[in-house]
Protein backbone atom coordinates (compact mmCIF):
# COMPACT_ATOMS: atom_id res chain seq x y z
CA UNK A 1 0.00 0.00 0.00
CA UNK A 2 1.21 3.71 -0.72
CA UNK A 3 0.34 6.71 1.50
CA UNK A 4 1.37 9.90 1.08
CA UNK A 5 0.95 12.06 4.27
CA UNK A 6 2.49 15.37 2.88
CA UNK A 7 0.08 17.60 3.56
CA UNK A 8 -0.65 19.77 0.62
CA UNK A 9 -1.06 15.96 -0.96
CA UNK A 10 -4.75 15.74 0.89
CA UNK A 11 -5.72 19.75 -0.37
CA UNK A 12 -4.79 18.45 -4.09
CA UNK A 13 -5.43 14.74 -4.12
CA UNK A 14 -2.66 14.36 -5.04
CA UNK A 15 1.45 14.90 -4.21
CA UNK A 16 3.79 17.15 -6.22
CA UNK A 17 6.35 15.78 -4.38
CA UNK A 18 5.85 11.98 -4.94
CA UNK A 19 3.23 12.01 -7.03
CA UNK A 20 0.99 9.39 -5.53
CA UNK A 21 -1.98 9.76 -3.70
CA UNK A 22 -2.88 10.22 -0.22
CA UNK A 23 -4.66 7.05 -0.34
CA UNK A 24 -4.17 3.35 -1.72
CA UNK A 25 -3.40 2.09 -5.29
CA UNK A 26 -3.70 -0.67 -7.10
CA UNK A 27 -1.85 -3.97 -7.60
CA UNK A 28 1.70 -4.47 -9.35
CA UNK A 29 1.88 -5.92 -12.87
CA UNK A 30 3.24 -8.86 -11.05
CA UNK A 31 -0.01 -9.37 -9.29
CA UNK A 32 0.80 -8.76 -5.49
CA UNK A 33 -1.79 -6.95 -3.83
CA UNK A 34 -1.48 -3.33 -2.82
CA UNK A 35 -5.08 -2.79 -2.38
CA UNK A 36 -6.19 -3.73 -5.50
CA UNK A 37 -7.67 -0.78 -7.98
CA UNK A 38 -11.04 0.70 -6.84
CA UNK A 39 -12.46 3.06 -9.64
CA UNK A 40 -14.17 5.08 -6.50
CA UNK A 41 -16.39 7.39 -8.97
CA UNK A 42 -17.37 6.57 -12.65
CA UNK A 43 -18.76 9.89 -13.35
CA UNK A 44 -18.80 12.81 -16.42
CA UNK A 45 -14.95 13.94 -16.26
CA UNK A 46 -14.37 17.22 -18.03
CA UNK A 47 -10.77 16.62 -19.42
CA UNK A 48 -9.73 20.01 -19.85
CA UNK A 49 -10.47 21.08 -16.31
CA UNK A 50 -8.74 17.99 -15.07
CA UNK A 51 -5.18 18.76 -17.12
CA UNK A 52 -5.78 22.48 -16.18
CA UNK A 53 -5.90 21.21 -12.36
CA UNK A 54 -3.09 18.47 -12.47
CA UNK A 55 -1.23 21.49 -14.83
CA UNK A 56 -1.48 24.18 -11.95
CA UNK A 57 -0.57 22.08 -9.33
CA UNK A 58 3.03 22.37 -10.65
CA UNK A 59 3.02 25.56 -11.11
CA UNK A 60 5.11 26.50 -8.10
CA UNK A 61 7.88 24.02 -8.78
CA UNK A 62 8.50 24.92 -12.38
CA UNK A 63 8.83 28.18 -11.27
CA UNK A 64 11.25 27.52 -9.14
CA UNK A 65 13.33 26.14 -11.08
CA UNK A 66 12.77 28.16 -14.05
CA UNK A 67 11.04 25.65 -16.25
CA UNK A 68 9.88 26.33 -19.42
CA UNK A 69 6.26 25.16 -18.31
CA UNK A 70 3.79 25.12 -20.79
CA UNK A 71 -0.23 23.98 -21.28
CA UNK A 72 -2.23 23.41 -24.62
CA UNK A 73 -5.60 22.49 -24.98
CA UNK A 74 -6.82 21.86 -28.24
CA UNK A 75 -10.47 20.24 -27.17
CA UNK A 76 -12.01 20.14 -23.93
CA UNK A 77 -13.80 16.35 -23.96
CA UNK A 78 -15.63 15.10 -21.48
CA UNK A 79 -15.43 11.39 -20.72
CA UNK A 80 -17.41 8.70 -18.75
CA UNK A 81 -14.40 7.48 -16.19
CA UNK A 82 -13.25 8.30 -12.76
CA UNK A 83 -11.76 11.47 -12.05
CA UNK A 84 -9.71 10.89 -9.26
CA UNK A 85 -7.64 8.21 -10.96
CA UNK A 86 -7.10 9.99 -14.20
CA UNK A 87 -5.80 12.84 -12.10
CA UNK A 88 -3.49 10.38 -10.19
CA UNK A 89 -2.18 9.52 -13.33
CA UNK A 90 -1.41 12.65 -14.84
CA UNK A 91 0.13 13.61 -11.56
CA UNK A 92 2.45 10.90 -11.85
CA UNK A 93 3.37 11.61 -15.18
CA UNK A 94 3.89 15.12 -14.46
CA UNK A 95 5.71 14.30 -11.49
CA UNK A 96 8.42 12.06 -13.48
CA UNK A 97 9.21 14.70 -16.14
CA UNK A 98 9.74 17.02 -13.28
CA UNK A 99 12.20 14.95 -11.52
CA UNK A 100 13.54 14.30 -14.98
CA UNK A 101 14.41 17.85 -15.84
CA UNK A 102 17.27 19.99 -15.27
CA UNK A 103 16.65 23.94 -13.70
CA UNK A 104 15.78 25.85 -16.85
CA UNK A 105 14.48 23.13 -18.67
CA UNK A 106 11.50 22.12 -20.62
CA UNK A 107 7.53 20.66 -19.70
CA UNK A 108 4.67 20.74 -21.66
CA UNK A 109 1.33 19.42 -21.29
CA UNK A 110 -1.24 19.03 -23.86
CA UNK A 111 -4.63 17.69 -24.38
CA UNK A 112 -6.17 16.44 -27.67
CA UNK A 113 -8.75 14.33 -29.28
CA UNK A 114 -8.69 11.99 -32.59
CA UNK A 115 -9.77 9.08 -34.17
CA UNK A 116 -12.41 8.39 -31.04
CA UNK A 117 -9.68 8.93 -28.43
CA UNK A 118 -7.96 11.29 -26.24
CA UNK A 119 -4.60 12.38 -25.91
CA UNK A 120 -2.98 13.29 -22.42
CA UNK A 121 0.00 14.29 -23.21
CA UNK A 122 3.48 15.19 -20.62
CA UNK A 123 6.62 16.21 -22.41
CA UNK A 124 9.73 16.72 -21.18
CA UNK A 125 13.68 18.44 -22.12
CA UNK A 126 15.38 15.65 -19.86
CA UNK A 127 17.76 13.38 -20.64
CA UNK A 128 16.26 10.72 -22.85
CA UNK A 129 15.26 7.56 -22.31
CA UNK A 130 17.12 4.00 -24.65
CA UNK A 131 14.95 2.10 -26.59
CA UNK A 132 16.25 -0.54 -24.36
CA UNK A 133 15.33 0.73 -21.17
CA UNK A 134 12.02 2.31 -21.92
CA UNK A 135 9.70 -0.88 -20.89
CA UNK A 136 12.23 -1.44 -17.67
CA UNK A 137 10.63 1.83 -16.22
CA UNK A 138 7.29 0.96 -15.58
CA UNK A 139 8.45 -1.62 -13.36
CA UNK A 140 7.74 -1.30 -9.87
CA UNK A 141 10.63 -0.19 -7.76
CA UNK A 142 12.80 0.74 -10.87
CA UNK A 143 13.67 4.42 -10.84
CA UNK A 144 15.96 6.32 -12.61
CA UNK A 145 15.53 9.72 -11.68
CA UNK A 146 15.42 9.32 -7.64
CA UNK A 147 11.69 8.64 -7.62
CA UNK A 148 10.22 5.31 -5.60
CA UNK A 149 9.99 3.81 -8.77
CA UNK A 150 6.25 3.50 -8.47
CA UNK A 151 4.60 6.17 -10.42
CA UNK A 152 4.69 4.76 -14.13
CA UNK A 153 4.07 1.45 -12.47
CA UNK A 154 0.71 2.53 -10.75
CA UNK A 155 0.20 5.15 -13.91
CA UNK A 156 0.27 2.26 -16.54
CA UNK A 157 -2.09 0.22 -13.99
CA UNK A 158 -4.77 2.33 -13.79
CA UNK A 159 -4.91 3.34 -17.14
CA UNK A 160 -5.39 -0.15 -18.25
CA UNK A 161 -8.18 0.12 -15.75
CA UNK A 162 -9.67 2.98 -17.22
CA UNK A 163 -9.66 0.66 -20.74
CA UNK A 164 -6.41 3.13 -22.39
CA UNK A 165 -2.81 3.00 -22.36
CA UNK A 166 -0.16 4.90 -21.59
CA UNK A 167 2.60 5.37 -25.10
CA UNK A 168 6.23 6.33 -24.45
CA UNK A 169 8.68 8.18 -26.96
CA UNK A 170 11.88 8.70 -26.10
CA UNK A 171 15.76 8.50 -26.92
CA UNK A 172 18.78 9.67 -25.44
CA UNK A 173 19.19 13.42 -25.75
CA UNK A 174 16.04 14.52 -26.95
CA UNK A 175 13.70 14.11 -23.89
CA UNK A 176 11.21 12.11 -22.98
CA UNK A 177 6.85 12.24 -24.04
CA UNK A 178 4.50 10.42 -22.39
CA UNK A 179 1.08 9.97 -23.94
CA UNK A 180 -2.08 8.93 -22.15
CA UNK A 181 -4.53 7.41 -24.95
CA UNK A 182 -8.08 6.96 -23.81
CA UNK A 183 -11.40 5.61 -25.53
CA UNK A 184 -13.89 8.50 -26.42
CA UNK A 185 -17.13 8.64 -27.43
């Protein structure tokens, strides 16, 4: 089970700082138990509002450390799914490309639609991920920027969950974009 008990974590649902929720997740892809995914609250999700919330949240940290830190929205769809997770994962995305990132560097967030899904997407101006190590890093416990190692673990879980998928592109030296694809319509 993961807790988070930093306080601002319980104001946002979720934590900049870990990015995990102040309450328990679901199980590893190697099927031990961490609580076992509850989708709490199947209910009309406005996706716009929901990147614009998980986008502010790191508002304060990318200022800090002078990130280029930037938000599109091309459509605003709204979507039959539960809210809480979808922000959990798009916290834990965002969280990883923050830790990934040098001061001064790059994040962008976008939202999309096409072909009868949605695109969440977190991009990032850190290092790069191989080809070879890509699948390695949603993993549990497998962390290569000083995280716990659980975020893309629990992020890929719950998206299956929610019937999408998270997509990675990535290569040494040109960053890192992580794409959330879910059904619509």
């Amino acid at each position: 089970m993961i807790v988070c008990f930093h306080k601002h974590a319980i104001e946002h649902r979720f934590c900049s700082e870990c990015g995990t929720q102040p309450f328990a997740l679901g199980k590893m892809p190697d099927g031990s138990p961490m609580a076992g995914i509850n989708l709490r609250c199947v209910e009309e999700v406005d996706l716009g509002q929901l990147v614009q919330q998980a986008y502010e949240t790191f508002g304060d940290e990318a200022r800090r450390h002078k990130i280029d830190y930037r938000l599109t929205i091309n459509e605003s769809p709204v979507i039959v799914s539960d809210g809480d997770r979808l922000l959990q994962i798009v916290g834990n995305l965002l969280a990883n490309a923050f830790r990934a990132v040098p001061d001064g560097g790059r994040v962008e967030v976008g939202l999309a639609q096409s072909a009868g899904d949605v695109h969440v997407t977190v991009t990032d101006s850190g290092p790069g991920i191989a080809a070879h190590e890509q699948e390695r890093l949603f993993r549990p416990f497998v962390s290569d920027a000083g995280g716990t190692g659980l975020g893309l673990t629990i992020a890929r879980e719950l998206s299956l969950a929610l019937g999408g998928r998270i997509d990675l592109d990535s290569e040494p030296g040109r960053g890192s974009r992580f794409e959330l694809v879910l059904p619509f319509g």
